[in-house]
N, C-alpha and C. Protein backbone atom coordinates (compact mmCIF):
# COMPACT_ATOMS: atom_id res chain seq x y z
N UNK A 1 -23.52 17.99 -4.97
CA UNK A 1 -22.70 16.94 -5.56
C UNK A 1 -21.53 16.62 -4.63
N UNK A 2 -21.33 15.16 -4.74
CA UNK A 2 -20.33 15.37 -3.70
C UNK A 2 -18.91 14.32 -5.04
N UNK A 3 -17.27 14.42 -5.00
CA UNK A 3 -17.22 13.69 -5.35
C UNK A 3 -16.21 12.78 -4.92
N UNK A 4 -16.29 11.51 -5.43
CA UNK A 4 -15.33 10.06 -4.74
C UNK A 4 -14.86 10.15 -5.42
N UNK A 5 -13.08 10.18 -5.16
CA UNK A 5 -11.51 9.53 -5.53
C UNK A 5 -11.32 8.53 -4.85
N UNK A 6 -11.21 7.73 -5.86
CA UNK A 6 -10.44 6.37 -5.54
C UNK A 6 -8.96 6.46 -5.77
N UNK A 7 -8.07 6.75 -4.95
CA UNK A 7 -6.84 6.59 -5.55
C UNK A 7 -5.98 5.46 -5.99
N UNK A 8 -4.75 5.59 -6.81
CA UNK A 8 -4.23 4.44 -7.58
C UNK A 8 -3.36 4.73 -8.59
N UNK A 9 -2.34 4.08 -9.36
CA UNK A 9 -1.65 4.13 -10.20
C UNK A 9 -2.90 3.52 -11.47
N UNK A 10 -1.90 4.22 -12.71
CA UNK A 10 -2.60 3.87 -13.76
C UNK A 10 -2.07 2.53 -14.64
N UNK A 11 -2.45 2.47 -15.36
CA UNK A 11 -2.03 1.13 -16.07
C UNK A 11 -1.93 -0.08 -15.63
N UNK A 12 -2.26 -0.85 -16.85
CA UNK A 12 -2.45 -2.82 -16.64
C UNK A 12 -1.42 -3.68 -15.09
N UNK A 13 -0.30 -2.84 -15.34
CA UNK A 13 0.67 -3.50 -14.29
C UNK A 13 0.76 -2.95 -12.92
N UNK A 14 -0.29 -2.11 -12.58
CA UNK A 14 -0.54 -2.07 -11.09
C UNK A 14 -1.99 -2.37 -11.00
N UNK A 15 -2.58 -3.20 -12.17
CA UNK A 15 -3.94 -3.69 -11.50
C UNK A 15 -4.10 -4.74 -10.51
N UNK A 16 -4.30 -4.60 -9.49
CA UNK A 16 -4.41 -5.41 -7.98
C UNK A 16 -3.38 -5.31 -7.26
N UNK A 17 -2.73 -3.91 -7.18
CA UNK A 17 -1.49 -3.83 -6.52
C UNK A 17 -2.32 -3.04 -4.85
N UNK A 18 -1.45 -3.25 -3.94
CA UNK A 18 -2.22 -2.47 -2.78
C UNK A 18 -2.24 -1.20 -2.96
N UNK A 19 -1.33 0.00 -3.55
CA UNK A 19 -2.02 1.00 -3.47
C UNK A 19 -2.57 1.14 -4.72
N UNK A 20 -3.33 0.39 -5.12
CA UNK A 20 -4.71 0.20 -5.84
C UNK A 20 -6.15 -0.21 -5.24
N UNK A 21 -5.88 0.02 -3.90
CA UNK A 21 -6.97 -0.08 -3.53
C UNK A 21 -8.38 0.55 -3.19
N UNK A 22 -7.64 2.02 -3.71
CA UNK A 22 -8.64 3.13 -3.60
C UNK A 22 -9.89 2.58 -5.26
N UNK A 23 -9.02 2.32 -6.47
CA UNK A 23 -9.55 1.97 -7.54
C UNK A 23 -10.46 1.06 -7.32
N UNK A 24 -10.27 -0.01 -6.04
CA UNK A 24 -10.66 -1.20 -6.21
C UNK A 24 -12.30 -0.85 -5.56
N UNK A 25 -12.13 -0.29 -4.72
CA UNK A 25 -13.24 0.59 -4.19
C UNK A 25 -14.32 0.80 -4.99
N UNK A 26 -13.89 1.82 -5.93
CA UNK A 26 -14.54 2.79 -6.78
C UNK A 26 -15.04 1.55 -8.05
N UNK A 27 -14.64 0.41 -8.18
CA UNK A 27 -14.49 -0.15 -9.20
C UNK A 27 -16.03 -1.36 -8.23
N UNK A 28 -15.69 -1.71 -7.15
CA UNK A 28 -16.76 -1.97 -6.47
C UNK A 28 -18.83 -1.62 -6.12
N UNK A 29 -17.96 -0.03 -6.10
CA UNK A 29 -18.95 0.78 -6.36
C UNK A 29 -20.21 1.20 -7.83
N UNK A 30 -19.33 1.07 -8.63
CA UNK A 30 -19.32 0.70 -10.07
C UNK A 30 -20.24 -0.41 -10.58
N UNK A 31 -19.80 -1.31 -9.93
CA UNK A 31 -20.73 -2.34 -10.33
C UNK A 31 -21.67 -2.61 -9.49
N UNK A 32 -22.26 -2.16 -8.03
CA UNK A 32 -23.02 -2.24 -7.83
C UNK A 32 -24.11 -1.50 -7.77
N UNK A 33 -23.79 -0.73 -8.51
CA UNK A 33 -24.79 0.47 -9.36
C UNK A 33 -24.98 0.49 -10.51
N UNK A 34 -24.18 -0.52 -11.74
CA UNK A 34 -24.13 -0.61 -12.80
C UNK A 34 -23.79 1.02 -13.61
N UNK A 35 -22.43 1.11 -13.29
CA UNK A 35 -21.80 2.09 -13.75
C UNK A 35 -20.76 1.60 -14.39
N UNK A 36 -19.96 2.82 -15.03
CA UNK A 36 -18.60 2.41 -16.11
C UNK A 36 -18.14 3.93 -16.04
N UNK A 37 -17.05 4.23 -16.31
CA UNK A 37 -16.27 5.21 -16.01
C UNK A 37 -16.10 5.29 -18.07
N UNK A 38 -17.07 6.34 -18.43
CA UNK A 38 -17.00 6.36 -19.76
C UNK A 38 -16.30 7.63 -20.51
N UNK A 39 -16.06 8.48 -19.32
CA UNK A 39 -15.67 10.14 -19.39
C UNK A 39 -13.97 10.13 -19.03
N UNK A 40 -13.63 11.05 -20.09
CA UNK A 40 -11.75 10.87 -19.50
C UNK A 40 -11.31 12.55 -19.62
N UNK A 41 -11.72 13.21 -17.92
CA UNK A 41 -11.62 14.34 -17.85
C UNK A 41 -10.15 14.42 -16.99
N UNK A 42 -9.87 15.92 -16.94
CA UNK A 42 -8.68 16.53 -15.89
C UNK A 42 -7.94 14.68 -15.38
N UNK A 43 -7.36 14.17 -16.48
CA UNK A 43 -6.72 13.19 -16.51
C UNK A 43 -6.89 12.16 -15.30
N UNK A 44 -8.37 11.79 -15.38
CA UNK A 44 -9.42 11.24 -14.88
C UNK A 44 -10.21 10.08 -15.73
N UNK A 45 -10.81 8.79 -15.25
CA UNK A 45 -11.65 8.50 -15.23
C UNK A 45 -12.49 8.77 -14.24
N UNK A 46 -13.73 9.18 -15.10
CA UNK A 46 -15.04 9.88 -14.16
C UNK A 46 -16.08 8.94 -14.70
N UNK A 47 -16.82 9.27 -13.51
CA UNK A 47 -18.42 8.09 -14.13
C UNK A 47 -19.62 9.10 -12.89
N UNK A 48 -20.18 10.18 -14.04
CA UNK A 48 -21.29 11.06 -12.84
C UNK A 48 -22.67 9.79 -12.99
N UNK A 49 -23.22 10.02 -11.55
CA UNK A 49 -24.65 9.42 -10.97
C UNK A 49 -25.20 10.13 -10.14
N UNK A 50 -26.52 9.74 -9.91
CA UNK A 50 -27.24 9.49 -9.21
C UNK A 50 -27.32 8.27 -8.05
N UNK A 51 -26.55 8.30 -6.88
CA UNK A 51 -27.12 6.81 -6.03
C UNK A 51 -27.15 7.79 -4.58
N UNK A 52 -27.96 6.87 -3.98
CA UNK A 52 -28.56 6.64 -2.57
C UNK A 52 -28.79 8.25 -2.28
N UNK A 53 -29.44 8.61 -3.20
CA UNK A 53 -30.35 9.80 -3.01
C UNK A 53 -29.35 11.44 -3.39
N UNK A 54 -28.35 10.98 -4.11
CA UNK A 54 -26.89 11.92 -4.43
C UNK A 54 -26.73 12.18 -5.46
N UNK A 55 -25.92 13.18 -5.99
CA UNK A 55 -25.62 13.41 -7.27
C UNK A 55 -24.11 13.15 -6.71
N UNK A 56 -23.35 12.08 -7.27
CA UNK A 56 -21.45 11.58 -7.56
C UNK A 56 -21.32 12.06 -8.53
N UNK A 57 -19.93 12.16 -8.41
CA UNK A 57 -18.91 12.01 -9.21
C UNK A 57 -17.75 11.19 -9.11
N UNK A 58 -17.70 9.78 -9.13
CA UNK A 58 -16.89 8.85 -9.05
C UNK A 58 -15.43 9.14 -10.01
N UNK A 59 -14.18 9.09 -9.38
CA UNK A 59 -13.38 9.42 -9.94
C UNK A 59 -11.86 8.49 -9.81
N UNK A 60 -11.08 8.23 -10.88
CA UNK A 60 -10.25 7.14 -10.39
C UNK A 60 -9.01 8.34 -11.68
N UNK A 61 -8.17 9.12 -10.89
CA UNK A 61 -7.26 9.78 -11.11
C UNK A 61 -6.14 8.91 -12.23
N UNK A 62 -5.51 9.23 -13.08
CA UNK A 62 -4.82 8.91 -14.03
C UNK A 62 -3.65 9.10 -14.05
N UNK A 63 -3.09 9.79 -13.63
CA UNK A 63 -2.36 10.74 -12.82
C UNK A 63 -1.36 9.65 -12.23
N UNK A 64 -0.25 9.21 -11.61
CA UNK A 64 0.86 8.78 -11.03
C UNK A 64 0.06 9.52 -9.52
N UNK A 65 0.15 8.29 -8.66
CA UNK A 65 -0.67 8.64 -6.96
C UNK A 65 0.15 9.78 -6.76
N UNK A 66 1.65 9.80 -7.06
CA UNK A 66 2.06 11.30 -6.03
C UNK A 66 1.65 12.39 -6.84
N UNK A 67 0.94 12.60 -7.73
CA UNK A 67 0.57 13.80 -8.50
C UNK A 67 -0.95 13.57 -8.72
N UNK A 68 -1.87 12.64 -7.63
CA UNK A 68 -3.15 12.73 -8.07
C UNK A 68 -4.13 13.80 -7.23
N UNK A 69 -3.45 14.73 -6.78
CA UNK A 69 -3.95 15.82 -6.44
C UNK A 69 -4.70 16.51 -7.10
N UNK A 70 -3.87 16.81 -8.63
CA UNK A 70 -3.69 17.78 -9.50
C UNK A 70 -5.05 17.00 -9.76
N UNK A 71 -5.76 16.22 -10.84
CA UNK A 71 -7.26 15.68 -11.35
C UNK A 71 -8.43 16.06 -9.95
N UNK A 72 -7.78 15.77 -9.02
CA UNK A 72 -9.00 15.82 -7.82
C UNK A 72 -9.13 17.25 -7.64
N UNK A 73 -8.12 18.33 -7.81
CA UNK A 73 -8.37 19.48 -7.57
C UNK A 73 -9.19 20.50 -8.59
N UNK A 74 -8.73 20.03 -10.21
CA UNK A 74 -9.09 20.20 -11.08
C UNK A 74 -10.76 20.27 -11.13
N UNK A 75 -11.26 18.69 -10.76
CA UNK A 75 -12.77 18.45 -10.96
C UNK A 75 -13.13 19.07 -9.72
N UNK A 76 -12.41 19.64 -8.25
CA UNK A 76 -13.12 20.59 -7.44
C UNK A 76 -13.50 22.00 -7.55
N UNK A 77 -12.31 22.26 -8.51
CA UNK A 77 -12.72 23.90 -8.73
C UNK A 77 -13.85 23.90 -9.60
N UNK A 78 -13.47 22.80 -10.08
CA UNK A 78 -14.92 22.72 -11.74
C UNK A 78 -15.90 23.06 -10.95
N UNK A 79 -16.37 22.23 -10.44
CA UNK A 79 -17.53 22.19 -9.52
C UNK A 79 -17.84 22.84 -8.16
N UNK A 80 -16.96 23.60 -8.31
CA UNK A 80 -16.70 24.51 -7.27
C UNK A 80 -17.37 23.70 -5.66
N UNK A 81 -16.65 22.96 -5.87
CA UNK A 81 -17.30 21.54 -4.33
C UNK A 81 -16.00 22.36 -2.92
N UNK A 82 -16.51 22.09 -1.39
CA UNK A 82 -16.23 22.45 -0.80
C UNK A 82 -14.91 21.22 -0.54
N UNK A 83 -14.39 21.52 0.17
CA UNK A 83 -13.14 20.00 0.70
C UNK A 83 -14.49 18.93 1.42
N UNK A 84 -15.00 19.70 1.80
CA UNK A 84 -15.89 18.74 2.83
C UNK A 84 -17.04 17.72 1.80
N UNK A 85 -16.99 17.94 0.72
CA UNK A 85 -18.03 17.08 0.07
C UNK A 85 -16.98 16.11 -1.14
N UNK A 86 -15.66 15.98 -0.62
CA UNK A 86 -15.13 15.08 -1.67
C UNK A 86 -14.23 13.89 -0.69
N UNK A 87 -14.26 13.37 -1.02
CA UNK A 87 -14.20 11.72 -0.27
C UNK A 87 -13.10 11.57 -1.07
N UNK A 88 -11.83 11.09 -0.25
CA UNK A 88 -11.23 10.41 -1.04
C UNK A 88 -10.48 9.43 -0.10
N UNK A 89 -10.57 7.89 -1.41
CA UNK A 89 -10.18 6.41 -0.88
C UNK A 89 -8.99 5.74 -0.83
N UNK A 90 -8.20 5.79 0.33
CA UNK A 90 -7.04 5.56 -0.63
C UNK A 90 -6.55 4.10 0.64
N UNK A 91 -5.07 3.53 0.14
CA UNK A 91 -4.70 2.36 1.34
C UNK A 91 -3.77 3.49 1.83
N UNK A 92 -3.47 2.34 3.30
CA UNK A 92 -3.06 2.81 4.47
C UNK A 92 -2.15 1.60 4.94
N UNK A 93 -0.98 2.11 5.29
CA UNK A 93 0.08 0.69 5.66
C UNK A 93 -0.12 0.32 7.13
N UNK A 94 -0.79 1.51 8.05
CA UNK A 94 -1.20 1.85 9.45
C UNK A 94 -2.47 0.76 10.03
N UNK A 95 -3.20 0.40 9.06
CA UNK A 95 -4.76 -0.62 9.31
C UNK A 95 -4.08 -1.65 8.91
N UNK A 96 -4.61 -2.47 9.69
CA UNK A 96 -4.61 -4.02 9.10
C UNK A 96 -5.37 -4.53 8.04
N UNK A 97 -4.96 -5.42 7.11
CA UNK A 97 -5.44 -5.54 5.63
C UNK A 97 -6.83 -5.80 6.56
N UNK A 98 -7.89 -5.42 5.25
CA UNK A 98 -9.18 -5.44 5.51
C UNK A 98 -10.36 -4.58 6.41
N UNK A 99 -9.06 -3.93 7.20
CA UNK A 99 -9.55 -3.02 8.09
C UNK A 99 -9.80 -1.62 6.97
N UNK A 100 -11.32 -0.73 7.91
CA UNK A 100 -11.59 0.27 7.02
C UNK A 100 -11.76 1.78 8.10
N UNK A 101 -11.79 2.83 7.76
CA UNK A 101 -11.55 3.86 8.66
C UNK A 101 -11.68 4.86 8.02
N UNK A 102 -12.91 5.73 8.23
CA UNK A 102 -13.21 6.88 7.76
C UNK A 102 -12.74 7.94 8.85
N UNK A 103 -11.75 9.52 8.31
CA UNK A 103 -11.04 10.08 9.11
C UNK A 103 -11.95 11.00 8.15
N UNK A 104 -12.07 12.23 8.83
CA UNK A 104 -12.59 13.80 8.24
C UNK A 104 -11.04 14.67 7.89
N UNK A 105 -9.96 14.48 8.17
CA UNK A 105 -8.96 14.75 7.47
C UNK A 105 -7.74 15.12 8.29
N UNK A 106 -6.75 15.43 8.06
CA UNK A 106 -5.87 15.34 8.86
C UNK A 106 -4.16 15.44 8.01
N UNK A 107 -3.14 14.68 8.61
CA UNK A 107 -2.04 15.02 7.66
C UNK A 107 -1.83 14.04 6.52
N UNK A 108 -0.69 14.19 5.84
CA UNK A 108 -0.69 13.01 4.61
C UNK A 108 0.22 11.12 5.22
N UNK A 109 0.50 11.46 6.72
CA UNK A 109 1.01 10.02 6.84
C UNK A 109 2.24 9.58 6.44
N UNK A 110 2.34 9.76 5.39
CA UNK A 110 3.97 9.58 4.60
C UNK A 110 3.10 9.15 3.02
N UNK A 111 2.12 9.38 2.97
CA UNK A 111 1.18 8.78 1.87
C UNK A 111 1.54 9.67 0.50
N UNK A 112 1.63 9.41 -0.30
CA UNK A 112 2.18 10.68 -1.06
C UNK A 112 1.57 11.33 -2.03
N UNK A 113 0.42 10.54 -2.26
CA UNK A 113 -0.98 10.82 -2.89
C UNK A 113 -1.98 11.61 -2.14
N UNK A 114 -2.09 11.22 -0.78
CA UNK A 114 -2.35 12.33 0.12
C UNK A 114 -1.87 13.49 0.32
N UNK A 115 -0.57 13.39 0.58
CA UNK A 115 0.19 14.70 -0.08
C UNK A 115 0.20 16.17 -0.99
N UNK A 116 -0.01 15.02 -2.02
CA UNK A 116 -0.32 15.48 -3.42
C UNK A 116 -1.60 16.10 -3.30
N UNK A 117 -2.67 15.58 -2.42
CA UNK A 117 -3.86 15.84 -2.06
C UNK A 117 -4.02 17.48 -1.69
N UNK A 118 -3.54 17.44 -0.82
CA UNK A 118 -3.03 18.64 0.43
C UNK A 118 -2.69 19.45 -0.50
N UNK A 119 -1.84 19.63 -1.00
CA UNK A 119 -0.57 20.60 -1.70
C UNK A 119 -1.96 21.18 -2.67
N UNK A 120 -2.55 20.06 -3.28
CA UNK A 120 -3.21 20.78 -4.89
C UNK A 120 -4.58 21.52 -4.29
N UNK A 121 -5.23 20.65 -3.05
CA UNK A 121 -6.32 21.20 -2.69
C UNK A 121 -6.32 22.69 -1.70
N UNK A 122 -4.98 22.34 -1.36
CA UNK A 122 -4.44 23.45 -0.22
C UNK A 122 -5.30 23.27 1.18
N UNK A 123 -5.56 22.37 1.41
CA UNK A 123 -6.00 22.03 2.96
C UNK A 123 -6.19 20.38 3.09
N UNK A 124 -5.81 20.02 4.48
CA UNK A 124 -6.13 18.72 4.96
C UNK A 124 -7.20 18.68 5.20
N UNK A 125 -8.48 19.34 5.08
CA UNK A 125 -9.35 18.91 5.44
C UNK A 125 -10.78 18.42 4.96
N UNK A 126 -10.54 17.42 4.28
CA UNK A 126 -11.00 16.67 2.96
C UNK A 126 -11.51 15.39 4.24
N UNK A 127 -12.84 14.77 4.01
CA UNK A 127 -12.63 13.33 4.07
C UNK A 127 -12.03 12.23 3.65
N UNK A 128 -11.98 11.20 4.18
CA UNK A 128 -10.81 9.98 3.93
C UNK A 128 -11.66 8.63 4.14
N UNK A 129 -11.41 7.82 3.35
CA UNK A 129 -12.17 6.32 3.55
C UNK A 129 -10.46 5.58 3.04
N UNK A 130 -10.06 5.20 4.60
CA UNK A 130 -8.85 4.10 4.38
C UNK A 130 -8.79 2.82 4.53
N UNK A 131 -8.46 2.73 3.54
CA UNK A 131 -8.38 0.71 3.45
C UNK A 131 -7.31 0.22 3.89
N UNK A 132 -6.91 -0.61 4.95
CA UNK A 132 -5.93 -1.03 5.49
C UNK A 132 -5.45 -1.98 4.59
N UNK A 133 -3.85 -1.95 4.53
CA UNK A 133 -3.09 -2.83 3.64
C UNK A 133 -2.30 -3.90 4.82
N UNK A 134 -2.39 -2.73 5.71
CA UNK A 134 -1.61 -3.63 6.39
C UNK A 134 0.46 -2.91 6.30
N UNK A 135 1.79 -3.46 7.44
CA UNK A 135 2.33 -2.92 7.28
C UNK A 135 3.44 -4.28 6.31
N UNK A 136 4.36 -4.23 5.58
CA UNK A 136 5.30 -4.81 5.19
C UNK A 136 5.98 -5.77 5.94
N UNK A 137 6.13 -6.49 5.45
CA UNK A 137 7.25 -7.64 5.89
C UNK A 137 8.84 -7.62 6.22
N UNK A 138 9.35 -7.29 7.40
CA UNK A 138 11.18 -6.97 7.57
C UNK A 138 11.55 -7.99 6.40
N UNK A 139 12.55 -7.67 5.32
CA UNK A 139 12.88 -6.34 5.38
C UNK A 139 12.41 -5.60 4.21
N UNK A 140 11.24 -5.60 3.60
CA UNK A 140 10.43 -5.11 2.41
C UNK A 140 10.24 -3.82 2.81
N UNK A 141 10.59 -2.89 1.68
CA UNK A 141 11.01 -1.40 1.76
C UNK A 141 8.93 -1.13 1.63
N UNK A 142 8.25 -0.22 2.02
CA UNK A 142 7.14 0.57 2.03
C UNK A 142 6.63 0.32 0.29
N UNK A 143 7.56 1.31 -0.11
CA UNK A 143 7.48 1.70 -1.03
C UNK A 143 7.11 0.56 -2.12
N UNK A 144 7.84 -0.22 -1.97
CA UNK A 144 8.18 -1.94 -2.66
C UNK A 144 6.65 -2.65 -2.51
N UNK A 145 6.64 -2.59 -0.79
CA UNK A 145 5.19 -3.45 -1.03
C UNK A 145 3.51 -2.99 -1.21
N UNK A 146 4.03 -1.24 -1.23
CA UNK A 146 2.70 -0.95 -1.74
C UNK A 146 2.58 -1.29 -3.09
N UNK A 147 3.55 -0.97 -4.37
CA UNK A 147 3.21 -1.50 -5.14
C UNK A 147 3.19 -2.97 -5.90
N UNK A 148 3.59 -3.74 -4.66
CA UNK A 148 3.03 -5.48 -4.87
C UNK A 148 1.90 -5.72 -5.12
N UNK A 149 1.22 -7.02 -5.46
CA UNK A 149 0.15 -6.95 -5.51
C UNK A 149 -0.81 -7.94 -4.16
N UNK A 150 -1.58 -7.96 -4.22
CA UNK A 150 -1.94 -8.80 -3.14
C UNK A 150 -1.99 -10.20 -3.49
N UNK A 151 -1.70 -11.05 -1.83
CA UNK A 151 -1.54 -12.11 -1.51
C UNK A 151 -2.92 -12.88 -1.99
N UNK A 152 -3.28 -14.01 -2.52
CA UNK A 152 -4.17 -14.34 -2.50
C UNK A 152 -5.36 -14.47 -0.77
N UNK A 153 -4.82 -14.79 0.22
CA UNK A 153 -5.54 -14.96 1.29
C UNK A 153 -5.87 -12.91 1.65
N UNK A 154 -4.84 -12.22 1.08
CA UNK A 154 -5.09 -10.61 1.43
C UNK A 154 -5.95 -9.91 0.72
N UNK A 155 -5.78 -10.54 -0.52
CA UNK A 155 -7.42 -10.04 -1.55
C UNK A 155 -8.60 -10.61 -1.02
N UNK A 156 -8.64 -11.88 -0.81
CA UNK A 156 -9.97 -12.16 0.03
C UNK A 156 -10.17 -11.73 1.07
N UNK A 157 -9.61 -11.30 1.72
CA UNK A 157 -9.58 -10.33 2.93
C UNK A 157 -10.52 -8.59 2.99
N UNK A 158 -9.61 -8.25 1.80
CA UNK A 158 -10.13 -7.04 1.26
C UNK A 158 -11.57 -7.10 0.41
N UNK A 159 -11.62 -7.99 0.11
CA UNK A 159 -13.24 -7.87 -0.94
C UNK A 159 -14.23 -7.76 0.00
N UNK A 160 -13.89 -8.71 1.13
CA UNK A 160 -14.50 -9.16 2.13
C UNK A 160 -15.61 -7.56 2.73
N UNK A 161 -14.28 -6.40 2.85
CA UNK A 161 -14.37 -5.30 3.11
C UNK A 161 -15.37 -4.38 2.65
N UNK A 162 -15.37 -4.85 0.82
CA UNK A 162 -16.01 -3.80 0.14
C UNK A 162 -17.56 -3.49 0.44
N UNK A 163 -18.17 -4.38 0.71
CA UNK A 163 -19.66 -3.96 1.16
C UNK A 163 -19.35 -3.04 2.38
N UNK A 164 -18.71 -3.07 3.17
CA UNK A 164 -18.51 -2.35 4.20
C UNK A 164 -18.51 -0.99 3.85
N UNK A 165 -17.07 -0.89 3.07
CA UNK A 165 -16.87 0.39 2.71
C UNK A 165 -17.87 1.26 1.72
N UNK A 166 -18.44 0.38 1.08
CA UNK A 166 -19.84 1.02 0.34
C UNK A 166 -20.81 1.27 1.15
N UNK A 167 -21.01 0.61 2.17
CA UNK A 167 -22.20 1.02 3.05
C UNK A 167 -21.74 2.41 3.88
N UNK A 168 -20.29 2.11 4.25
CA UNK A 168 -19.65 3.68 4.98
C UNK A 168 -20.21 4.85 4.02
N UNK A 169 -19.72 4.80 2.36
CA UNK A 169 -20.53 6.14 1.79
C UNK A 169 -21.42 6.10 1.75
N UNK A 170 -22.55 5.17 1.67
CA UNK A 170 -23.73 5.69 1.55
C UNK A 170 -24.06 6.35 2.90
N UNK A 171 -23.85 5.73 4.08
CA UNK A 171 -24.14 7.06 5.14
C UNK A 171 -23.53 8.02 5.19
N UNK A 172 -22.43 8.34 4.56
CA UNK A 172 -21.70 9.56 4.57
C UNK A 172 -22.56 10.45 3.55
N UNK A 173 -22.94 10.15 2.34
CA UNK A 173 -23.66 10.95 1.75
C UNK A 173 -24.94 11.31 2.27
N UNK A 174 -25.65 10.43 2.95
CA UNK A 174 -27.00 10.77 3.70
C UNK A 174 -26.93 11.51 4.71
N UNK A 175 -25.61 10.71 5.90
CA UNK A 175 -25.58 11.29 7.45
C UNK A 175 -24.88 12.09 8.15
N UNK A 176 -23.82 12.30 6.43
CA UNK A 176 -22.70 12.88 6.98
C UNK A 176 -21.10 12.39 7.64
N UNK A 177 -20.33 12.84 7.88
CA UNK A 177 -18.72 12.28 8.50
C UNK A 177 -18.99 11.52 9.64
N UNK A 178 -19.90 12.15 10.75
CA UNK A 178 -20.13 11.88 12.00
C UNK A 178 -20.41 10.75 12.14
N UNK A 179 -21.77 10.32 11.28
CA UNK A 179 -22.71 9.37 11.30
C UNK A 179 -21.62 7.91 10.44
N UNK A 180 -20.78 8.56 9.17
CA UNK A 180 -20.28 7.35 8.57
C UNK A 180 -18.82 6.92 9.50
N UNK A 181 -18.18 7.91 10.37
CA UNK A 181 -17.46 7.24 11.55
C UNK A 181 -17.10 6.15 12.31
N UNK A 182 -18.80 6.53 12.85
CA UNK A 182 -19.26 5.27 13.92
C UNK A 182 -19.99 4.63 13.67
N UNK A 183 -20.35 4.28 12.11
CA UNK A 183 -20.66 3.05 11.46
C UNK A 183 -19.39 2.26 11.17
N UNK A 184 -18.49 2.34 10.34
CA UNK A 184 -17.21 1.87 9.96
C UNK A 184 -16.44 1.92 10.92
N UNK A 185 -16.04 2.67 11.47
CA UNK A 185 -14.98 2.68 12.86
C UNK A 185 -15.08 2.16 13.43
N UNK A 186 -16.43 0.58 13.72
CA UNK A 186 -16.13 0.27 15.11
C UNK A 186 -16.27 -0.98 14.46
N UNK A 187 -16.41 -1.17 13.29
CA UNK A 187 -16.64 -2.65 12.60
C UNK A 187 -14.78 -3.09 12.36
N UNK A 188 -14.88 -4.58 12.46
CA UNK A 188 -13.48 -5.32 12.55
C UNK A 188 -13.23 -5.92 11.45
């Protein structure tokens, strides 16, 4: 089993905000498998499957992003899953909106959900599927414009993305980190 975090704030008023874009992902994913997130575990929406030859666990944390460690760590011990078989999606102020980038793991960035990641899982070395947001506008504080929501021309930008980034996991679940790399990594 392997499982996907989408990361994100909860509630109506950060729906389509950029760091909602891990949700937006997972919410992508969702429907093109005809799934629904019907389970509300370790303060989680979860939705378990079967796709592209896998047993998921699709997961969109409930949790406030700087404490969505705690749900992702929770459903790892459950499942006693290694760091290496849980994916998690989150934005990145470092990529340019639309841009996508699978990393095998590394530090938290200033990300604080990543962070949160680290601390609960106790290692960086988790996979990563990052969605570029892109960086802020002088003089818009980080913090401010992650939780904006997107520009109309920046959401079309990003949807644009999502087949991409769905095609990145499905080779990651088949081919592995290596193989979903230098599929996504070299696409613009």
């Amino acid at each position: 089993m392997h499982l996907i975090a989408g990361l994100g704030n909860p509630g109506l008023q950060y729906t389509g905000t950029r760091h909602n874009a891990g949700f937006m992902v997972l919410d992508y994913l969702a429907g093109i498998h005809r799934l629904s997130f019907p389970d509300s575990r370790w303060k989680a929406l979860v939705a378990k499957a079967f796709v592209w030859d896998a047993s998921v666990l699709l997961m969109k944390p409930q949790a406030f992003m700087n404490a969505s460690g705690i749900p992702v760590a929770e459903a790892t011990h459950f499942y006693r899953l290694p760091p290496e078989q849980v994916i998690v999606i989150h934005d990145d102020l470092d990529i340019e909106c639309g841009r996508i980038k699978f990393v095998a793991g590394g530090g938290d960035g200033g990300h604080r959900g990543i962070r949160s990641l680290i601390e609960h899982l106790g290692t960086k070395n988790f996979p990563r599927l990052k969605i570029g947001i892109g960086r802020p506008p002088v003089p818009v504080s980080p913090e401010r414009y992650v939780l904006g929501r997107f520009a109309a021309e920046e959401k079309a930008v990003l949807e644009e993305c999502l087949p991409a980034a769905g095609e990145g996991i499905r080779v990651f679940l088949q081919q592995g980190i290596e193989a979903a790399m230098n599929l996504v990594n070299q696409k613009r």
